[in-house]
C-alpha atoms as a PDB file:
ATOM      1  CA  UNK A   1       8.880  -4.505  -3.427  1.00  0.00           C
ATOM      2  CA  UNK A   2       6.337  -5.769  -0.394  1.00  0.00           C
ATOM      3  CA  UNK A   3       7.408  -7.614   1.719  1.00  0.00           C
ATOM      4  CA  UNK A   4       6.548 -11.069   1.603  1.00  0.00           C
ATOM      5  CA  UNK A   5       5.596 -13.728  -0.985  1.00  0.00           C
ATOM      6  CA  UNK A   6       1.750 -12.762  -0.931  1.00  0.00           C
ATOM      7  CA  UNK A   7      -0.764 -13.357  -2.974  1.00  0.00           C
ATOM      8  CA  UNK A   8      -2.775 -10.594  -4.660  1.00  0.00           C
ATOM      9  CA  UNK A   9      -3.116  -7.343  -5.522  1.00  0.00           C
ATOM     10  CA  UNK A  10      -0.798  -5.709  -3.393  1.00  0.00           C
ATOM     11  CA  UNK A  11      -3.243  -2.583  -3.233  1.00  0.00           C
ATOM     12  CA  UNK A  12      -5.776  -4.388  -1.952  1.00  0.00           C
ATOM     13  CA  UNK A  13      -4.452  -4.996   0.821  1.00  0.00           C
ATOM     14  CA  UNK A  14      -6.408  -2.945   3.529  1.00  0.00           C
ATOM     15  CA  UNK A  15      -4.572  -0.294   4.820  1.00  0.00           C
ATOM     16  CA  UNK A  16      -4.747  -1.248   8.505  1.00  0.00           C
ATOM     17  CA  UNK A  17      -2.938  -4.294   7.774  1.00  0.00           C
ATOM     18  CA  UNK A  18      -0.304  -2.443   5.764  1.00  0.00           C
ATOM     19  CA  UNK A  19       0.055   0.026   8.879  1.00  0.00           C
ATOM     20  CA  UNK A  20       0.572  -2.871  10.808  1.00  0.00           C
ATOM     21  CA  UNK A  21       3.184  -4.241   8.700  1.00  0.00           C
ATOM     22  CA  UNK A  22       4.942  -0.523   9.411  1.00  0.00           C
ATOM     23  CA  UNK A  23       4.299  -0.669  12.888  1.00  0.00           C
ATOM     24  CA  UNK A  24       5.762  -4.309  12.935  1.00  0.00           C
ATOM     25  CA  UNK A  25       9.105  -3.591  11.124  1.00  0.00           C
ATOM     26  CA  UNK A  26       8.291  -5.877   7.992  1.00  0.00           C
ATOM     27  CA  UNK A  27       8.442  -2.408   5.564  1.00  0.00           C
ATOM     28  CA  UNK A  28       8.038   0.998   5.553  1.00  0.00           C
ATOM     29  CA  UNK A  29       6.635   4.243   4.958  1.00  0.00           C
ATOM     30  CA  UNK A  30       7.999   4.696   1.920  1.00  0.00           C
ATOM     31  CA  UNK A  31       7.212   1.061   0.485  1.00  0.00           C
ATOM     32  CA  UNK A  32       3.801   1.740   1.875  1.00  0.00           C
ATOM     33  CA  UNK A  33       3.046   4.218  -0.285  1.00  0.00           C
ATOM     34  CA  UNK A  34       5.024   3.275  -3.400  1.00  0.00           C
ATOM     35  CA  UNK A  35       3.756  -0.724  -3.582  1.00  0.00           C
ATOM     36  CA  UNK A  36       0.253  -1.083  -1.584  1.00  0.00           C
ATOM     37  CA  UNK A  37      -0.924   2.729  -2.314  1.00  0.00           C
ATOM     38  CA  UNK A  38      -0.366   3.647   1.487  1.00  0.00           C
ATOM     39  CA  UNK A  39      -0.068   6.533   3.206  1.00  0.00           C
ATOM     40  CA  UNK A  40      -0.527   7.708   7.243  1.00  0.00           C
ATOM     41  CA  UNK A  41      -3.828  10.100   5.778  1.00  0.00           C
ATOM     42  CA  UNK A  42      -6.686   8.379   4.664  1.00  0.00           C
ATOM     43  CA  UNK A  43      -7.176  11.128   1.633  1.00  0.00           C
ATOM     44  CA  UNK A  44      -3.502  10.466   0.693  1.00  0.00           C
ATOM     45  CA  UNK A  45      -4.018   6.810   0.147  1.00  0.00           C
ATOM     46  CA  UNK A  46      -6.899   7.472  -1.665  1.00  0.00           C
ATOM     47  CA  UNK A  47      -5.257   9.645  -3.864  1.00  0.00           C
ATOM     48  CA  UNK A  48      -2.446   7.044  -4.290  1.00  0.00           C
ATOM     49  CA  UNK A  49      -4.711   4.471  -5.063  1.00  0.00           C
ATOM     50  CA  UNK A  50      -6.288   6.064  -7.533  1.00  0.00           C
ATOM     51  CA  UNK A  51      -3.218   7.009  -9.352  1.00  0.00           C
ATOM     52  CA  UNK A  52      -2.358   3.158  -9.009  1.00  0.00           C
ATOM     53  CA  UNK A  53      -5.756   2.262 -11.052  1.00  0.00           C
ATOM     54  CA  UNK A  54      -5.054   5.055 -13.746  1.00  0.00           C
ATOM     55  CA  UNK A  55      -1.607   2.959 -14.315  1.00  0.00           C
ATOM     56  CA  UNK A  56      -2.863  -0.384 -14.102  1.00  0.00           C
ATOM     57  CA  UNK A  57      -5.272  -0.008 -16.289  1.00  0.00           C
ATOM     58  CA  UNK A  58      -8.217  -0.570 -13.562  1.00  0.00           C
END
């Protein structure tokens, strides 16, 4: 689940700012990548955010 009561698309959020939430405690890797399409690669989180589109129906 992320970790606040947001607004938005989760996976939009820019990556920087999710790697900030890790960095800050507020979630983790593993939430990273599993609920804002995340990862500590840039080609990874492109990959995961593509497979986030494909099951959305983006």
């Amino acid at each position: 689940m992320p970790s606040s009561g947001g607004y938005g698309d989760p996976i939009k959020r820019g990556p920087e700012k999710v790697l900030s939430d890790v960095l800050d405690g507020f979630t983790n890797l593993e939430a990273a990548e599993r609920d804002y399409g995340v990862a500590v690669d840039a080609a990874r989180t492109a990959a995961l955010r593509a497979g986030h589109a494909v099951t959305a129906g983006r």
